[in-house]
PDB file of N, CA and C in Angstrom:
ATOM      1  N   UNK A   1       0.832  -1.188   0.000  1.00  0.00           N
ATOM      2  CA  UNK A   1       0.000   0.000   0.000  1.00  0.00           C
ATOM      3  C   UNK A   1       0.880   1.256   0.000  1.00  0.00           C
ATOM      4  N   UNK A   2       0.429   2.564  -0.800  1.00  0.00           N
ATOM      5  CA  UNK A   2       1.431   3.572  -1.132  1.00  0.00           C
ATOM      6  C   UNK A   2       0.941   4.379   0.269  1.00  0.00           C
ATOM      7  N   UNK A   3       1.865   4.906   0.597  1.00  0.00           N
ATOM      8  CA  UNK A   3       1.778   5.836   1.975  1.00  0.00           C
ATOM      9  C   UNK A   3       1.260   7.324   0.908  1.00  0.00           C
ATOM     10  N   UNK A   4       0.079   7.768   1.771  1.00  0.00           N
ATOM     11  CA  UNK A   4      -0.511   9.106   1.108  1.00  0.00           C
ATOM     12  C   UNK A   4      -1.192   9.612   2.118  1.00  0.00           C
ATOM     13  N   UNK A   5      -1.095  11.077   1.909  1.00  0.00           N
ATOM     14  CA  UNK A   5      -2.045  11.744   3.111  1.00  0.00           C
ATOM     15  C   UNK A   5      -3.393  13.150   2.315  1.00  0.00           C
ATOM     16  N   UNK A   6      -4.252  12.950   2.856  1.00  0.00           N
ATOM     17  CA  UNK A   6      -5.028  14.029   1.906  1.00  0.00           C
ATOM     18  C   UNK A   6      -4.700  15.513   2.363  1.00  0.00           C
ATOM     19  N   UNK A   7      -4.810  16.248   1.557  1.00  0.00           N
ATOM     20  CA  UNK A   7      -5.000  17.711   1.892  1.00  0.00           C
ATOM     21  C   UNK A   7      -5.585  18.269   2.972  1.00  0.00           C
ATOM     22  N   UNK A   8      -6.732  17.539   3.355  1.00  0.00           N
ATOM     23  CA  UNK A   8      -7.589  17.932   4.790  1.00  0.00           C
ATOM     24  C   UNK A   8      -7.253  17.546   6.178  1.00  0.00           C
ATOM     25  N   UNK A   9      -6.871  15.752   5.732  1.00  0.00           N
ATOM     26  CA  UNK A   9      -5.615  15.718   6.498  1.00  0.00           C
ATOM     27  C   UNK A   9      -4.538  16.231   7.354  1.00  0.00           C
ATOM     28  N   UNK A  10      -3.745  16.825   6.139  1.00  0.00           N
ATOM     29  CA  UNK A  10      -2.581  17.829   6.684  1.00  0.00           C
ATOM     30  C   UNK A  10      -2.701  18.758   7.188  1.00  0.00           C
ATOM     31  N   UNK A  11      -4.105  19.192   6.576  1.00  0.00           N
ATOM     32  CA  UNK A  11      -4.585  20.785   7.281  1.00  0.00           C
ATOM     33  C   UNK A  11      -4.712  20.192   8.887  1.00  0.00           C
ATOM     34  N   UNK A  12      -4.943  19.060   9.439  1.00  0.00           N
ATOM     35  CA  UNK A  12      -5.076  19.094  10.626  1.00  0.00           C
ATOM     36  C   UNK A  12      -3.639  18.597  11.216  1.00  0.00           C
ATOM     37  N   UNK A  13      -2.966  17.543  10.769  1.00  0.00           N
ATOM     38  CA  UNK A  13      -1.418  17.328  11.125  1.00  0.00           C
ATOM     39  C   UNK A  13       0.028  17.703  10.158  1.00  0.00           C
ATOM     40  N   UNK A  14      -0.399  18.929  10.151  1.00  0.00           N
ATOM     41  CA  UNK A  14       0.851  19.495   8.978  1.00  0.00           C
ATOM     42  C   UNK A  14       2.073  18.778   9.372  1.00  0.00           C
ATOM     43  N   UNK A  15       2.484  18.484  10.757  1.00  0.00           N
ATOM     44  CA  UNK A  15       3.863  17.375  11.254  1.00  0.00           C
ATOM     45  C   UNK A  15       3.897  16.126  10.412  1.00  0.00           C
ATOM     46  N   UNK A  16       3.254  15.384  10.234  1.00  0.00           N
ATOM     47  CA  UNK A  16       2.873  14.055   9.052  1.00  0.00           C
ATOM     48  C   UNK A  16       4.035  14.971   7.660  1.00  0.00           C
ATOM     49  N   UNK A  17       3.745  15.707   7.062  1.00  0.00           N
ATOM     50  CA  UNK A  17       4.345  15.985   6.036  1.00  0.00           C
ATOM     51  C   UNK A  17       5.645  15.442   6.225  1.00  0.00           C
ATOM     52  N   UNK A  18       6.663  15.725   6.895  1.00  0.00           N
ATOM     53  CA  UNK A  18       7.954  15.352   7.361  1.00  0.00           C
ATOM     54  C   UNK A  18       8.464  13.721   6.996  1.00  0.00           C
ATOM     55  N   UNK A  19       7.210  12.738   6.774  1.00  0.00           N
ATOM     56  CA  UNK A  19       7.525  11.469   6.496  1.00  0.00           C
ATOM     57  C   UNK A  19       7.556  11.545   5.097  1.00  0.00           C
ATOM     58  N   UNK A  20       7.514  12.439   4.597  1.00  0.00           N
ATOM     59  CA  UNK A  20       7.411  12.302   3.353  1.00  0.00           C
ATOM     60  C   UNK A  20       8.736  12.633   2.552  1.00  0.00           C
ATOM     61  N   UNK A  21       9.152  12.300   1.769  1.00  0.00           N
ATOM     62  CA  UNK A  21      10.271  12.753   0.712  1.00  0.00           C
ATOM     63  C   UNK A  21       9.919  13.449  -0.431  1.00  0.00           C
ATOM     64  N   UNK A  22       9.769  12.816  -1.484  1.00  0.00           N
ATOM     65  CA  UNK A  22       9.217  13.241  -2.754  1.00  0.00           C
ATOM     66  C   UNK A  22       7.707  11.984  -2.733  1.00  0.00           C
ATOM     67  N   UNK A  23       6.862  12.802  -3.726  1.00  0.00           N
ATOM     68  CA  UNK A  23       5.314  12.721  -3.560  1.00  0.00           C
ATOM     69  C   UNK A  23       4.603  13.429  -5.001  1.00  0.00           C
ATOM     70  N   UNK A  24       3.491  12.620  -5.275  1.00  0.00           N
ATOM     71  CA  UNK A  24       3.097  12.995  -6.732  1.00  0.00           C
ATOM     72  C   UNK A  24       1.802  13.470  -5.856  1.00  0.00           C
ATOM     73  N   UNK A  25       0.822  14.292  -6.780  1.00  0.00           N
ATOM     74  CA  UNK A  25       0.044  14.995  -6.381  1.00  0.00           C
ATOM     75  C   UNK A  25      -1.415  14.129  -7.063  1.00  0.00           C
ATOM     76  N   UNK A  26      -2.595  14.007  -6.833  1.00  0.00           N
ATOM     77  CA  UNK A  26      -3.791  13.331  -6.923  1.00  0.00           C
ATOM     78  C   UNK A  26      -4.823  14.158  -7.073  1.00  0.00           C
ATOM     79  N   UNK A  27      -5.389  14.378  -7.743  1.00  0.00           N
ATOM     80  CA  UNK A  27      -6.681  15.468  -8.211  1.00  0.00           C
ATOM     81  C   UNK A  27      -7.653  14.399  -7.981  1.00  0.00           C
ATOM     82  N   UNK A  28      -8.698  14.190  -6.958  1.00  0.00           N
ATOM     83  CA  UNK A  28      -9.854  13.473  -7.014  1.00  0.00           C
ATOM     84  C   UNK A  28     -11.090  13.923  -7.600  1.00  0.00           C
ATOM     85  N   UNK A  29     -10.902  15.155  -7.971  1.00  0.00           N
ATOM     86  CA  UNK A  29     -11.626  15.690  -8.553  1.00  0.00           C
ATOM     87  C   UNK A  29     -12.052  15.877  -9.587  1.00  0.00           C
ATOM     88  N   UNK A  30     -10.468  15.439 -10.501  1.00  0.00           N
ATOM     89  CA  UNK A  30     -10.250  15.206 -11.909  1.00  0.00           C
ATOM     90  C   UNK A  30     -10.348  13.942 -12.214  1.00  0.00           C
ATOM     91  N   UNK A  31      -9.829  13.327 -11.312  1.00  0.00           N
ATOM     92  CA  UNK A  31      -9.316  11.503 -11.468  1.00  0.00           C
ATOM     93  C   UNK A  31      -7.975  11.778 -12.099  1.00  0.00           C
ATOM     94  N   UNK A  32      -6.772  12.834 -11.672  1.00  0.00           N
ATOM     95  CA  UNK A  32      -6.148  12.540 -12.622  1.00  0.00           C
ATOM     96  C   UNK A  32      -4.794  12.879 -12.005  1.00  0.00           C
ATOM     97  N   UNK A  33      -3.630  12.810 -12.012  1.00  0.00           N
ATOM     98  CA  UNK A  33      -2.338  13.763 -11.351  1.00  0.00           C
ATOM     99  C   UNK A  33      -1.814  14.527 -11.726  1.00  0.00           C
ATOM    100  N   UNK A  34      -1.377  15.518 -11.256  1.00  0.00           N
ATOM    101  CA  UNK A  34      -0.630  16.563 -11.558  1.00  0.00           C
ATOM    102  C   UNK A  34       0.725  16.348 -12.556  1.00  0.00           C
ATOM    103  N   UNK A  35       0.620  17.753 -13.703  1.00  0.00           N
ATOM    104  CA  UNK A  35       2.086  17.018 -14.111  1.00  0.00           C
ATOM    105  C   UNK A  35       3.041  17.859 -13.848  1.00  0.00           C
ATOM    106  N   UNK A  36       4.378  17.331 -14.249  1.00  0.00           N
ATOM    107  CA  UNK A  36       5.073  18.465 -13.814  1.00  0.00           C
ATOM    108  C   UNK A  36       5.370  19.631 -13.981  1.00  0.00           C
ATOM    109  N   UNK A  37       5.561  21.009 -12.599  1.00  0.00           N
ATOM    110  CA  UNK A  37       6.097  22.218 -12.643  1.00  0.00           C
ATOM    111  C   UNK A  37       3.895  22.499 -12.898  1.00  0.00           C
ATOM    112  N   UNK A  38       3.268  21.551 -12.293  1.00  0.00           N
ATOM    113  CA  UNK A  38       1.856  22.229 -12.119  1.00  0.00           C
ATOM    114  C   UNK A  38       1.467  22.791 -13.486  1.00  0.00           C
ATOM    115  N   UNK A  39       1.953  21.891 -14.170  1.00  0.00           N
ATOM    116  CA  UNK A  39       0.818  22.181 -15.963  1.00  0.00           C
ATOM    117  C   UNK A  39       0.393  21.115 -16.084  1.00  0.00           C
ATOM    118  N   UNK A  40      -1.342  21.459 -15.814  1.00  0.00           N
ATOM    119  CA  UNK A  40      -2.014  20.644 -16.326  1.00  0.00           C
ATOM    120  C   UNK A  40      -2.223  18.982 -15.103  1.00  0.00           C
ATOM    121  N   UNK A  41      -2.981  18.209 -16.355  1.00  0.00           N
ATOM    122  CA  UNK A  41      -3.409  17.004 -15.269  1.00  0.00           C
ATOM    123  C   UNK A  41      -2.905  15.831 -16.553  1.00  0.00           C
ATOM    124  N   UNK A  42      -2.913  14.544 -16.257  1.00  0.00           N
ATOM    125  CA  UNK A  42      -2.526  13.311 -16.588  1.00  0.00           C
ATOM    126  C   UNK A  42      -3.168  11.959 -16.251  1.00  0.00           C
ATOM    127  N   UNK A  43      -3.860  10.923 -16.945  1.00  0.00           N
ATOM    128  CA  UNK A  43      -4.276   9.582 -15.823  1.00  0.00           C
ATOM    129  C   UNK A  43      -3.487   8.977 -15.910  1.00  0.00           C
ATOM    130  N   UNK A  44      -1.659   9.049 -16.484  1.00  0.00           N
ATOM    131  CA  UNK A  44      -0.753   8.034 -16.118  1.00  0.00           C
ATOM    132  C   UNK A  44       0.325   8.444 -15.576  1.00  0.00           C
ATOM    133  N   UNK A  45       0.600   7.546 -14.470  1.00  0.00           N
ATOM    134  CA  UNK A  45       1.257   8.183 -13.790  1.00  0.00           C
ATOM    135  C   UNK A  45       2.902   7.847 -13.744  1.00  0.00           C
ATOM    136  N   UNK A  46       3.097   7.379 -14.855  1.00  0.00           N
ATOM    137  CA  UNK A  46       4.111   7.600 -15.294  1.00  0.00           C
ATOM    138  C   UNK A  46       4.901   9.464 -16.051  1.00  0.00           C
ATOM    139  N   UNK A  47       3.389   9.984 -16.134  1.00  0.00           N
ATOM    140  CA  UNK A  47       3.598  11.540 -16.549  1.00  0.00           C
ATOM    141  C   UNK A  47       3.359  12.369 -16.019  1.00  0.00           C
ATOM    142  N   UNK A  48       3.194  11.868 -14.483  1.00  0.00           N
ATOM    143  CA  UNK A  48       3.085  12.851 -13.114  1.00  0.00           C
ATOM    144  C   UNK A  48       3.891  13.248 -12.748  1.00  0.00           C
ATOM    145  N   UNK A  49       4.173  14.275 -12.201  1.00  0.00           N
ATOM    146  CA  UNK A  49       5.396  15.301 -11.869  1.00  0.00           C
ATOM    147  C   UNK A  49       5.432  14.349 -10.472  1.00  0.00           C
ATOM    148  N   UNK A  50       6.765  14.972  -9.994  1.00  0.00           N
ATOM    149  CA  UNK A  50       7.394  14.369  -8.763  1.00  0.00           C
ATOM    150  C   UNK A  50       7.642  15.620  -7.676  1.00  0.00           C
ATOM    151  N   UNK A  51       6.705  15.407  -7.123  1.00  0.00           N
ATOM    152  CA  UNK A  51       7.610  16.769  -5.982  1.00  0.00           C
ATOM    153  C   UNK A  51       8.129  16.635  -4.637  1.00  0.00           C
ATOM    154  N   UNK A  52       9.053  17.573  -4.116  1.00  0.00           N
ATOM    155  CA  UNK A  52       9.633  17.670  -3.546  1.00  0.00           C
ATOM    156  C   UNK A  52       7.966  17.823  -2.344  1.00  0.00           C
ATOM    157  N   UNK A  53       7.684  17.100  -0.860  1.00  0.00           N
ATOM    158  CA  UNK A  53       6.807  16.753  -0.161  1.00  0.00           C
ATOM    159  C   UNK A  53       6.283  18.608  -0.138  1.00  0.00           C
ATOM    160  N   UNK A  54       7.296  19.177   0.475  1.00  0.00           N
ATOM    161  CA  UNK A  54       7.310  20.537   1.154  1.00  0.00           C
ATOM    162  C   UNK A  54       6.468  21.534  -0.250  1.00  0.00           C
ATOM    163  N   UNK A  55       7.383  21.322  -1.227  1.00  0.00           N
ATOM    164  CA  UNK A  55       6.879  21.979  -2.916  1.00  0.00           C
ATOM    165  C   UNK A  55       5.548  21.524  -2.572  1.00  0.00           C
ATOM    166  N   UNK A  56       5.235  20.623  -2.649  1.00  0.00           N
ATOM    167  CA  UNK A  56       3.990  19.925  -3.227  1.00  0.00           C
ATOM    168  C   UNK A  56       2.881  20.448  -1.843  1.00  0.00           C
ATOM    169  N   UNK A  57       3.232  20.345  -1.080  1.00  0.00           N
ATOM    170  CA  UNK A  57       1.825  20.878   0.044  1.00  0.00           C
ATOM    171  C   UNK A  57       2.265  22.531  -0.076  1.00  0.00           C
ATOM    172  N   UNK A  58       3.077  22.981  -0.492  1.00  0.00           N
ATOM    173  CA  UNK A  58       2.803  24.912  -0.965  1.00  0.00           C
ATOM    174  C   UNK A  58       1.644  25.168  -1.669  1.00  0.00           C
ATOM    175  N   UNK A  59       2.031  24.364  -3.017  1.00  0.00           N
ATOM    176  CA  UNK A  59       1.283  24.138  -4.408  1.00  0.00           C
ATOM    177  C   UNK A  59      -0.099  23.946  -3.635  1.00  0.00           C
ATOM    178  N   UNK A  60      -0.726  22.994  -2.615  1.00  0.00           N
ATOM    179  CA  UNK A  60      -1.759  22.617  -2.591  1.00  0.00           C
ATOM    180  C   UNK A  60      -2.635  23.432  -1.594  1.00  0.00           C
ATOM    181  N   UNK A  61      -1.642  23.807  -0.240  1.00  0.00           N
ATOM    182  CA  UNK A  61      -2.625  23.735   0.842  1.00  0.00           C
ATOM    183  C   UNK A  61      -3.879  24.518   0.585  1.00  0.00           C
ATOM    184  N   UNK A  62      -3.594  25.317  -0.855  1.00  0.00           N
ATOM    185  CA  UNK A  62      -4.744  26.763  -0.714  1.00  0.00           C
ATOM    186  C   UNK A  62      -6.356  26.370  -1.429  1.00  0.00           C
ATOM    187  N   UNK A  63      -5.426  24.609  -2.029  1.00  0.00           N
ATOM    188  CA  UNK A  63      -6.909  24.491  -2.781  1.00  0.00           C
ATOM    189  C   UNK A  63      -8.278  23.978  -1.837  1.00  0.00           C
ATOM    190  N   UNK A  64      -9.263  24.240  -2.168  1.00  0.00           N
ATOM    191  CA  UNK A  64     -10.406  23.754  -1.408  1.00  0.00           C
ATOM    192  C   UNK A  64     -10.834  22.239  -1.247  1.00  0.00           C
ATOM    193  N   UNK A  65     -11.692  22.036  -0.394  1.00  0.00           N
ATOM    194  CA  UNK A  65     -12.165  20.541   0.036  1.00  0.00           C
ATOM    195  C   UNK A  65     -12.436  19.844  -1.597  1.00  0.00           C
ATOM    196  N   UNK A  66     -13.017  20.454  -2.249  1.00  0.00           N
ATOM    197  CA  UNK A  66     -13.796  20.109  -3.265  1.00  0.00           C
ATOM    198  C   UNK A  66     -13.246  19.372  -4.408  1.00  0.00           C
ATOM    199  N   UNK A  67     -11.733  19.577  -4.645  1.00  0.00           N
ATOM    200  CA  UNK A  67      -9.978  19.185  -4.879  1.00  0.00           C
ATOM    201  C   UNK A  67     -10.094  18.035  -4.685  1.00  0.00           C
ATOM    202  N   UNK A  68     -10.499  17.745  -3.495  1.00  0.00           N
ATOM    203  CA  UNK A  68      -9.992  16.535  -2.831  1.00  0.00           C
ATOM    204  C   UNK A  68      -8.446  15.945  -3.146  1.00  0.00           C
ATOM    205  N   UNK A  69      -7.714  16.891  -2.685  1.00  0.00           N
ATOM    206  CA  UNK A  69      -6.247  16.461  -3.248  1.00  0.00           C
ATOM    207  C   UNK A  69      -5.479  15.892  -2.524  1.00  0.00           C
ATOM    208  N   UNK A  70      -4.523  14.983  -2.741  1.00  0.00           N
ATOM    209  CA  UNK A  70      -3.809  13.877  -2.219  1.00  0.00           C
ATOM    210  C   UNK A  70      -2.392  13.593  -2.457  1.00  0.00           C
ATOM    211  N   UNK A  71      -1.844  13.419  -1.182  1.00  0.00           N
ATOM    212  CA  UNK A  71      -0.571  13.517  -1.544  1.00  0.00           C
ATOM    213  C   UNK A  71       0.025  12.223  -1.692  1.00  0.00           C
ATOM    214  N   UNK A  72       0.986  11.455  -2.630  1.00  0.00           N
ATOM    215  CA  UNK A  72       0.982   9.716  -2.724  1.00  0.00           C
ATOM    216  C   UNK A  72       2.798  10.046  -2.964  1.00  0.00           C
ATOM    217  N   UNK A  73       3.506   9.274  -1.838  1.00  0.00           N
ATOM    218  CA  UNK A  73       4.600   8.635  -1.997  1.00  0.00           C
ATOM    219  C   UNK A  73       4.883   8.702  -3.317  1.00  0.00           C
ATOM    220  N   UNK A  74       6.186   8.826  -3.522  1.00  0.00           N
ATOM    221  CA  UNK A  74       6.889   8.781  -4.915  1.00  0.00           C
ATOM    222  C   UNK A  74       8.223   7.459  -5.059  1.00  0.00           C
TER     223      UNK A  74
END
């Protein structure tokens, strides 16, 4: 099982981030992942950007519940 934490999540244990290294980003909203440098979306995730844990919850924390965005081990 891939270690992942959601966006709403973190909003409540931002400390959790710290287990993280690098991490691809999850649009549940789209069904789809982020690609890299945040252009655009992808359903393979072989063409998902890779981010740095810290990059990647900047990029996110501001989006809303509705996102449902997810952060998944890289």
């Amino acid at each position: 099982m891939q270690k992942q934490l959601t966006q709403q999540h973190l909003r409540r244990h931002p400390e959790k981030l710290e287990r993280f290294d690098r991490v691809r980003i999850w649009s549940d909203e789209w069904g789809m992942w982020w690609r890299p440098s945040a252009s655009g979306y992808t359903p393979n995730t072989e063409e998902a950007g890779v981010y740095d844990a810290y990059d990647a919850w900047a990029r996110v924390k501001h989006c809303g519940p509705e996102k449902r965005i997810t952060l998944v081990a890289a």
